[in-house]
C-alpha atoms as a PDB file:
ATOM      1  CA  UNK A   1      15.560  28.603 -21.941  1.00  0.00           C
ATOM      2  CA  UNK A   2      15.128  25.162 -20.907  1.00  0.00           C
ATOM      3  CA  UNK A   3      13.080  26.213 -17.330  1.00  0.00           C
ATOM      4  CA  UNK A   4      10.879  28.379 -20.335  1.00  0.00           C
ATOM      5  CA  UNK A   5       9.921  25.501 -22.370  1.00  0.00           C
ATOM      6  CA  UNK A   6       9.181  23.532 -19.298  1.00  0.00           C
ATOM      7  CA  UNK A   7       7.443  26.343 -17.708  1.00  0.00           C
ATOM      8  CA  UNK A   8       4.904  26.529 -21.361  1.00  0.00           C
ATOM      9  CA  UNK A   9       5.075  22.388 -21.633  1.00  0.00           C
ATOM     10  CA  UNK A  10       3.830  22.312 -17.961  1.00  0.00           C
ATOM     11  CA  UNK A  11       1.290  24.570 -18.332  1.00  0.00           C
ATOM     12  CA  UNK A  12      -0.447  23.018 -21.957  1.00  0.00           C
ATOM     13  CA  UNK A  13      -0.450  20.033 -20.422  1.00  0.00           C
ATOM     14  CA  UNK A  14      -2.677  21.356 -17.593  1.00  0.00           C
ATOM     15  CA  UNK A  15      -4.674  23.288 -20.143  1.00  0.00           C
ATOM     16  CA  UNK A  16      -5.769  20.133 -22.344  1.00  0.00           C
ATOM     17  CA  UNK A  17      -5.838  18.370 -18.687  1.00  0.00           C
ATOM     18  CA  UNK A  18      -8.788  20.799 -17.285  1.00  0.00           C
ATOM     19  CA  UNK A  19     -10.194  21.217 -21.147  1.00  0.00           C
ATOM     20  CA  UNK A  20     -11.329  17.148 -21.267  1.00  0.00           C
ATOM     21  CA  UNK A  21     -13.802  17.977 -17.965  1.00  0.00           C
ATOM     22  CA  UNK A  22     -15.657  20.357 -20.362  1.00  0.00           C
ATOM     23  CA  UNK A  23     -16.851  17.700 -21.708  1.00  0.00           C
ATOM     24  CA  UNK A  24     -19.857  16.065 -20.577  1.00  0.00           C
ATOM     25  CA  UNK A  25     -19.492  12.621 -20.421  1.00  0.00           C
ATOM     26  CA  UNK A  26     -22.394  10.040 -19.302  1.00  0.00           C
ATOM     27  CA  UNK A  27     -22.327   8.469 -16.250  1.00  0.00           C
ATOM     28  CA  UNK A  28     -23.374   4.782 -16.794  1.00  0.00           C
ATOM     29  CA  UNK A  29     -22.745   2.276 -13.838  1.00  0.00           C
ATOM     30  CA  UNK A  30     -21.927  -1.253 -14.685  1.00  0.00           C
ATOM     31  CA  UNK A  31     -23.456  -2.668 -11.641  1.00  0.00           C
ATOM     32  CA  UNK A  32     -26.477  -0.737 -12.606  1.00  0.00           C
ATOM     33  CA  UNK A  33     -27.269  -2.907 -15.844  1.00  0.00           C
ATOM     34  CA  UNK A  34     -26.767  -5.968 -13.328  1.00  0.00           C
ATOM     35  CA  UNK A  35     -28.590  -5.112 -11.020  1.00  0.00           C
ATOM     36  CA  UNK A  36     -31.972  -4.219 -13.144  1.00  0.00           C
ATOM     37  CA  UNK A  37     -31.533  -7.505 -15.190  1.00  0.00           C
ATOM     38  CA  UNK A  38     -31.540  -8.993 -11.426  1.00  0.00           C
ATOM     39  CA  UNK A  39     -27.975 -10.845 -12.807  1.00  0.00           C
ATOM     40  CA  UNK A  40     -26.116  -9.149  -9.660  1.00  0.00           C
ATOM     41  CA  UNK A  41     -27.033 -11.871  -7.817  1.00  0.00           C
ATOM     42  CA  UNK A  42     -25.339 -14.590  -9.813  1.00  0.00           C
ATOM     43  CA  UNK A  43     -22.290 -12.246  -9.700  1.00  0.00           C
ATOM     44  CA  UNK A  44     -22.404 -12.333  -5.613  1.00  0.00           C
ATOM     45  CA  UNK A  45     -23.093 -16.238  -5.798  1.00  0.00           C
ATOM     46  CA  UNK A  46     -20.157 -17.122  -7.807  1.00  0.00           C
ATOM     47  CA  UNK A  47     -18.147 -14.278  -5.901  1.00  0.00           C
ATOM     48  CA  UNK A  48     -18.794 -16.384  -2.075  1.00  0.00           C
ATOM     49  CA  UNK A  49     -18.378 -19.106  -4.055  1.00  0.00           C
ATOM     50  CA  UNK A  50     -14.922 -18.591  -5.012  1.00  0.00           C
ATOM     51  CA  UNK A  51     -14.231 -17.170  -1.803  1.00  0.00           C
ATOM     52  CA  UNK A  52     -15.655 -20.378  -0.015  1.00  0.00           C
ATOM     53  CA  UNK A  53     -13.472 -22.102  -1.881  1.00  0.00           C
ATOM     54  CA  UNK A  54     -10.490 -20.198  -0.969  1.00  0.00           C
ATOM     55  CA  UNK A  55     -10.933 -20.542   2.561  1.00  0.00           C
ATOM     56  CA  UNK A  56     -11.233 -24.096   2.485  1.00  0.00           C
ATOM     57  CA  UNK A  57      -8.686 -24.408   0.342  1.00  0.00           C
ATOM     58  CA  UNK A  58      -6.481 -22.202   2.978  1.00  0.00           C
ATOM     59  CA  UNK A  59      -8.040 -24.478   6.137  1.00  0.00           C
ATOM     60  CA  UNK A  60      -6.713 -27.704   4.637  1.00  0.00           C
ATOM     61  CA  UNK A  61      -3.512 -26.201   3.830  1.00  0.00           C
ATOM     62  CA  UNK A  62      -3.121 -25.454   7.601  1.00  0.00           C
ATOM     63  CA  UNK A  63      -4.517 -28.818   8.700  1.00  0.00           C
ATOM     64  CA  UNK A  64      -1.898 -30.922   6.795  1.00  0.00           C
ATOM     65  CA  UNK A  65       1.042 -28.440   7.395  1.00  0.00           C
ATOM     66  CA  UNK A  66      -0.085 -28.921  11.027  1.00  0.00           C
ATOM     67  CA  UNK A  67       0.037 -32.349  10.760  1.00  0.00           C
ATOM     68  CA  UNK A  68       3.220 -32.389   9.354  1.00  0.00           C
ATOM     69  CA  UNK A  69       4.986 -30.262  12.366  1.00  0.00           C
ATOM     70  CA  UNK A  70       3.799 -32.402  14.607  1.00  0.00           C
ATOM     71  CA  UNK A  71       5.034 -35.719  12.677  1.00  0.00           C
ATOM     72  CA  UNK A  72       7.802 -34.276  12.476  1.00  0.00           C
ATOM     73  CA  UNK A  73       9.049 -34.066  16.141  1.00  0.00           C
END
């Protein structure tokens, strides 16, 4: 009984499942809006900002820890 039920469970659940694709559902691209409003390029300056950032951030992280190790002999 139990392998039944599962059996019917399993299979509604890929019925409703292949049902929502019916559907037709637009397409819209975020990046799309951006991009036509010419904003995308703020979005990739404060992007390689950030990341700039980072990596400096990281460098003089290692510098000092460096600087430490070697102090420290």
């Amino acid at each position: 009984m139990k392998r039944i039920l599962f059996t019917l469970l399993s299979l509604f659940i890929t019925f409703v499942a292949f049902s929502q694709n019916d559907q037709v559902i637009p397409k819209t691209d975020p990046a799309l809006g951006l991009r036509a409003d010419g904003k995308i390029w703020v979005v990739m300056a404060v992007c390689l900002t950030i990341l700039a950032g980072l990596f400096i951030y990281v460098i003089s992280i290692d510098r000092k820890i460096s600087r430490l190790e070697k102090n420290s002999r």
